[in-house]
Structure formats: structure tokens, C-alpha cells
C-alpha atoms as a PDB file:
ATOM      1  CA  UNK A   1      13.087   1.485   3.293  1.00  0.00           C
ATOM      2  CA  UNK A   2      13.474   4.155   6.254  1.00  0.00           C
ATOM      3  CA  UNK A   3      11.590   7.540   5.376  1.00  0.00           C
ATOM      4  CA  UNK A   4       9.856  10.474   6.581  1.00  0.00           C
ATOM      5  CA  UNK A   5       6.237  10.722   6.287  1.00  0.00           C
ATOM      6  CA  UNK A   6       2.969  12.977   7.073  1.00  0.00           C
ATOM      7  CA  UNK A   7      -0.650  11.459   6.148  1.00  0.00           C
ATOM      8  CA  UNK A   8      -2.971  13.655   3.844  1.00  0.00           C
ATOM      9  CA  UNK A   9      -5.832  12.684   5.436  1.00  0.00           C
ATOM     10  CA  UNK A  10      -7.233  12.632   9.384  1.00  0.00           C
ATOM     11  CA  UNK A  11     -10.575  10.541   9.493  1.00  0.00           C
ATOM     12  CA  UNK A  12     -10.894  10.514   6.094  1.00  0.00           C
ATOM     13  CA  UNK A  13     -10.571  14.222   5.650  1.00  0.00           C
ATOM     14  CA  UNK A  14      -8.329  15.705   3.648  1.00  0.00           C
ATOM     15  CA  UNK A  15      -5.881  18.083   5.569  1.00  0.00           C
ATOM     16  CA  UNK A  16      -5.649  21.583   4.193  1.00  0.00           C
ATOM     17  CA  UNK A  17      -2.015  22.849   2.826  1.00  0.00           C
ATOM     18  CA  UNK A  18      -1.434  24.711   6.105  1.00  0.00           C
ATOM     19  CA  UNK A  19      -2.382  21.451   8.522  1.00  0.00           C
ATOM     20  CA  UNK A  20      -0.938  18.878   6.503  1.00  0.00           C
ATOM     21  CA  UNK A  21       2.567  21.351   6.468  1.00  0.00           C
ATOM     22  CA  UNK A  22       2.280  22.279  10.060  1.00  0.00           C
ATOM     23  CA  UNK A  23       1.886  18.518  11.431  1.00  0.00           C
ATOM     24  CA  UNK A  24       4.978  16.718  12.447  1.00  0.00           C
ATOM     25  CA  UNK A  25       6.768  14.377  10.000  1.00  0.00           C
ATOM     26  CA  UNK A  26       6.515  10.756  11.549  1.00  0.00           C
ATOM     27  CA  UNK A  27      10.256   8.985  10.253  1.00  0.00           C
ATOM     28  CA  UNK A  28      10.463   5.166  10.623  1.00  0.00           C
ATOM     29  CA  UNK A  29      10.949   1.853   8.450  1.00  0.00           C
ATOM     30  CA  UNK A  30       8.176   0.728   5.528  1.00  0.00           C
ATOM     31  CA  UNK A  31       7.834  -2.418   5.376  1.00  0.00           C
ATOM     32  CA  UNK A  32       5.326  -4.339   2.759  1.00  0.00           C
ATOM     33  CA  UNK A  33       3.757  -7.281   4.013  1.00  0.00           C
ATOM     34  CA  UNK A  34       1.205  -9.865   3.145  1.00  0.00           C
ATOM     35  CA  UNK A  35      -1.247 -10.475   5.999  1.00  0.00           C
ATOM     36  CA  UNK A  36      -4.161 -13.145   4.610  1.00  0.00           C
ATOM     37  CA  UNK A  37      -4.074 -12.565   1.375  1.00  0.00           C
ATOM     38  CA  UNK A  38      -3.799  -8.324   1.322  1.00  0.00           C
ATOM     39  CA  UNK A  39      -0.970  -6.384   1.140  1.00  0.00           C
ATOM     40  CA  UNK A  40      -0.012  -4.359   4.438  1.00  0.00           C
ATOM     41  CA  UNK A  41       1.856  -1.184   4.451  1.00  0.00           C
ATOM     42  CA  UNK A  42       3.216  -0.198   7.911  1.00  0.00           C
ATOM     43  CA  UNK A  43       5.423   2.659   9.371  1.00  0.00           C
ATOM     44  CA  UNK A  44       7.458   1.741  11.937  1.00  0.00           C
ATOM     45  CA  UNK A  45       9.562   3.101  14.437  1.00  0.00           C
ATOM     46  CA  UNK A  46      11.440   0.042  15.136  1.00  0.00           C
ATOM     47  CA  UNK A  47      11.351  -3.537  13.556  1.00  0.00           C
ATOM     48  CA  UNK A  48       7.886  -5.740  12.513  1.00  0.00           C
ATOM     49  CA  UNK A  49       7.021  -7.761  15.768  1.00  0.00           C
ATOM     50  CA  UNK A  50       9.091  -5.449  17.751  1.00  0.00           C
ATOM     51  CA  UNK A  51       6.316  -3.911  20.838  1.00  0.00           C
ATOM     52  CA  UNK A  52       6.654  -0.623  20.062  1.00  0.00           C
ATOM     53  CA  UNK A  53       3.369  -0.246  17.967  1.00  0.00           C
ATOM     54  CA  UNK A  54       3.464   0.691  14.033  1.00  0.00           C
ATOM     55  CA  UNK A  55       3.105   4.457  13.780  1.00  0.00           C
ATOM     56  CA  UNK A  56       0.869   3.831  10.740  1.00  0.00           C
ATOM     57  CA  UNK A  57      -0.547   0.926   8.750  1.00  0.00           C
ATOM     58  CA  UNK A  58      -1.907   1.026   5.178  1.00  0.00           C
ATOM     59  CA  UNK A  59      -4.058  -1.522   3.597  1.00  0.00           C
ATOM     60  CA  UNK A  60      -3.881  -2.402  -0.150  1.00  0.00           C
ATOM     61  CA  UNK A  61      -1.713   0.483  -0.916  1.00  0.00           C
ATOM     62  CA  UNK A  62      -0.879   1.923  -3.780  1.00  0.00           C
ATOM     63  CA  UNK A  63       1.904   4.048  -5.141  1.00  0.00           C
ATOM     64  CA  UNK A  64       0.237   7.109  -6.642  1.00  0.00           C
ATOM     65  CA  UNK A  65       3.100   9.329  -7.123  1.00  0.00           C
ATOM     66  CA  UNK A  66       7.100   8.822  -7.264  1.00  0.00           C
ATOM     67  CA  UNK A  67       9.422  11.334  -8.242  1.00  0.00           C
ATOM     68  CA  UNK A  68      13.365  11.316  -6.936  1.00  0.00           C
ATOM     69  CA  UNK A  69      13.186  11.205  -3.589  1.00  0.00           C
ATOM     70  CA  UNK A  70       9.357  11.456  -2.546  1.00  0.00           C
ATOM     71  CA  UNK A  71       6.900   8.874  -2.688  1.00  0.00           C
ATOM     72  CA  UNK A  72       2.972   8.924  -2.346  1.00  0.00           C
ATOM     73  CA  UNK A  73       1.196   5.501  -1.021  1.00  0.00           C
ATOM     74  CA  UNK A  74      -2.440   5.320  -1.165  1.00  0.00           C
ATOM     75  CA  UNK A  75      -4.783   2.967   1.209  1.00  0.00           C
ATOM     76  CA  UNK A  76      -7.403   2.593   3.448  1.00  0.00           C
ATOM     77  CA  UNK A  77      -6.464   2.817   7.103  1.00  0.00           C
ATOM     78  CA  UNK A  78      -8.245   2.348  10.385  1.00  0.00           C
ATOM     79  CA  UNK A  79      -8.907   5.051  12.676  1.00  0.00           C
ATOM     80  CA  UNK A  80     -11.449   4.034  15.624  1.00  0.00           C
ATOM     81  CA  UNK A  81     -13.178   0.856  14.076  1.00  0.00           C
ATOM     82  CA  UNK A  82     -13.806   2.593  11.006  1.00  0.00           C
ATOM     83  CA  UNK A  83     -11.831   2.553   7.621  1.00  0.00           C
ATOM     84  CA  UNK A  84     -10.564   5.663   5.732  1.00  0.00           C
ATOM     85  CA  UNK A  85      -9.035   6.624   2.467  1.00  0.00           C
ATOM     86  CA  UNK A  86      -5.474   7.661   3.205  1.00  0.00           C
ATOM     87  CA  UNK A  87      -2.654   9.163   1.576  1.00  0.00           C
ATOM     88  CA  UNK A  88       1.126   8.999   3.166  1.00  0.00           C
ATOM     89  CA  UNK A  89       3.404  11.656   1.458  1.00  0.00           C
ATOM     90  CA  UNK A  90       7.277  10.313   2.442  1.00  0.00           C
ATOM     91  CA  UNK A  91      10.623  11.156   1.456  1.00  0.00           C
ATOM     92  CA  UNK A  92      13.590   9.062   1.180  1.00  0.00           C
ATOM     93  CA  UNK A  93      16.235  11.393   1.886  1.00  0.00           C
ATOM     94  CA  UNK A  94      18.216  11.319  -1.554  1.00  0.00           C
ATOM     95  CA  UNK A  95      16.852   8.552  -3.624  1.00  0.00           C
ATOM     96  CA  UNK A  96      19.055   8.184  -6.855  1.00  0.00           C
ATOM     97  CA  UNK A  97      17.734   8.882 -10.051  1.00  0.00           C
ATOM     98  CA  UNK A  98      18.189   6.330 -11.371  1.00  0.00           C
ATOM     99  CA  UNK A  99      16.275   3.894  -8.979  1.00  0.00           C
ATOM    100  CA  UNK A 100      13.346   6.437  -8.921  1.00  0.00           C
ATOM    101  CA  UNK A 101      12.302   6.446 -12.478  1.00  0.00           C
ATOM    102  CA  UNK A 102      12.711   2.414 -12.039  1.00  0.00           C
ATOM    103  CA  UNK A 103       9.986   2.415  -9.216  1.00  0.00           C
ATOM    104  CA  UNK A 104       8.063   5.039 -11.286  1.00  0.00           C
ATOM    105  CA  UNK A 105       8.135   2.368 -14.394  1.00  0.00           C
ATOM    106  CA  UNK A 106       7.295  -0.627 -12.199  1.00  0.00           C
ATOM    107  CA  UNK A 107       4.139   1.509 -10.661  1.00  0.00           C
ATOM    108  CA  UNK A 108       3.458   1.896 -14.366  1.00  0.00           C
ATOM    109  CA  UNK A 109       2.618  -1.396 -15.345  1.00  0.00           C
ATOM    110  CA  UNK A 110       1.073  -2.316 -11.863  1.00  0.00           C
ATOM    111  CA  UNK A 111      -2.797  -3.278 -12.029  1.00  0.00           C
ATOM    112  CA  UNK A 112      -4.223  -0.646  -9.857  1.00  0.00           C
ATOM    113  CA  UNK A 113      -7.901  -1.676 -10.203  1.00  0.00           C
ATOM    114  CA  UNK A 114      -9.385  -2.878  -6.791  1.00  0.00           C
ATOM    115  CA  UNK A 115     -10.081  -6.450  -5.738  1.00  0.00           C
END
């Protein structure tokens, strides 16, 4: 799915309102991948396997929020050998509807509880 997206979070600390609207949005393809046994979340710029590095990477994310054409992922990423709770905030550009309360219902009944 190709979308525009700003973290929430640098280091593990959440961004004010002013820093997390002033920071550029990062737009790219998510992709959801399983990588020994944990789910993978990664922005990027071109294709998986591609060498252009991802411009972010999420591990065992979580959607948190969906509503028309925004979507909030939740995940631990790392940021200089150390792990952090982050939060990507991305928007789909004109998501029907329709297919947003379905991805709303299927978060619904997901088992968010960690492993």
C-alpha cells in the first residue's frame, strides 16, 4: 500500500504537536512481512530487496487507529542498537469508505496481546 507517513516518536520520545507537524512526511510502499517468525513492517522508497534502504521498519506492529484514509501502526523500532516504542501516523490518499471500516473491523477482532 503506498502512503505518507511521519513517526510519533524519535528515540522513544514522543514528539510534541509542533515537531511531529513540522517534520517532513516520509511517502513510500508498506509492505508486511514475516522475517523468523515476527511480523515486519517496513517503509520503503522503492521495492523489498531493492538497495535503496527501507526508510523505516516496524517490528510486531499493530494497527491502533484507522479511520478513512489515515492509519496508525504501532511497534518497536531500532534506532542505534537500541529498541523503541514507535508510532507511524500515514495516510492513504483517499481510502474508500467502504474498505476503511473493513480494516477497522478486521483490527477489531485481531489479538493484540504481546507474544
Amino acid at each position: 500500500m503506498r502512503v505518507k507517513m511521519r513517526p510519533r516518536y524519535r528515540g522513544g520520545t514522543r514528539l510534541s504537536t509542533r515537531e511531529f507537524v513540522d517534520q517532513p512526511w516520509l511517502c513510500g510502499m508498506l509492505t508486511l512481512q514475516i522475517i523468523e517468525g515476527r511480523k515486519q513492517l517496513g517503509l520503503w522508497e522503492a521495492r523489498p530487496g531493492d538497495l535503496a534502504p527501507p526508510l523505516g521498519i516496524l517490528w510486531r506492529p499493530e494497527v491502533v487507529a484507522c479511520a478513512f484514509d489515515t492509519i496508525s501502526f504501532a511497534g518497536t523500532e531500532q534506532i542505534g542498537g537500541r529498541w523503541c516504542y514507535q508510532v507511524w501516523y500515514c495516510e492513504t490518499r483517499s481510502r474508500p469508505s467502504a474498505l476503511s471500516l473493513e480494516l477497522l473491523q478486521a483490527a477489531s477482532t485481531m489479538n493484540h496481546e504481546p507474544n
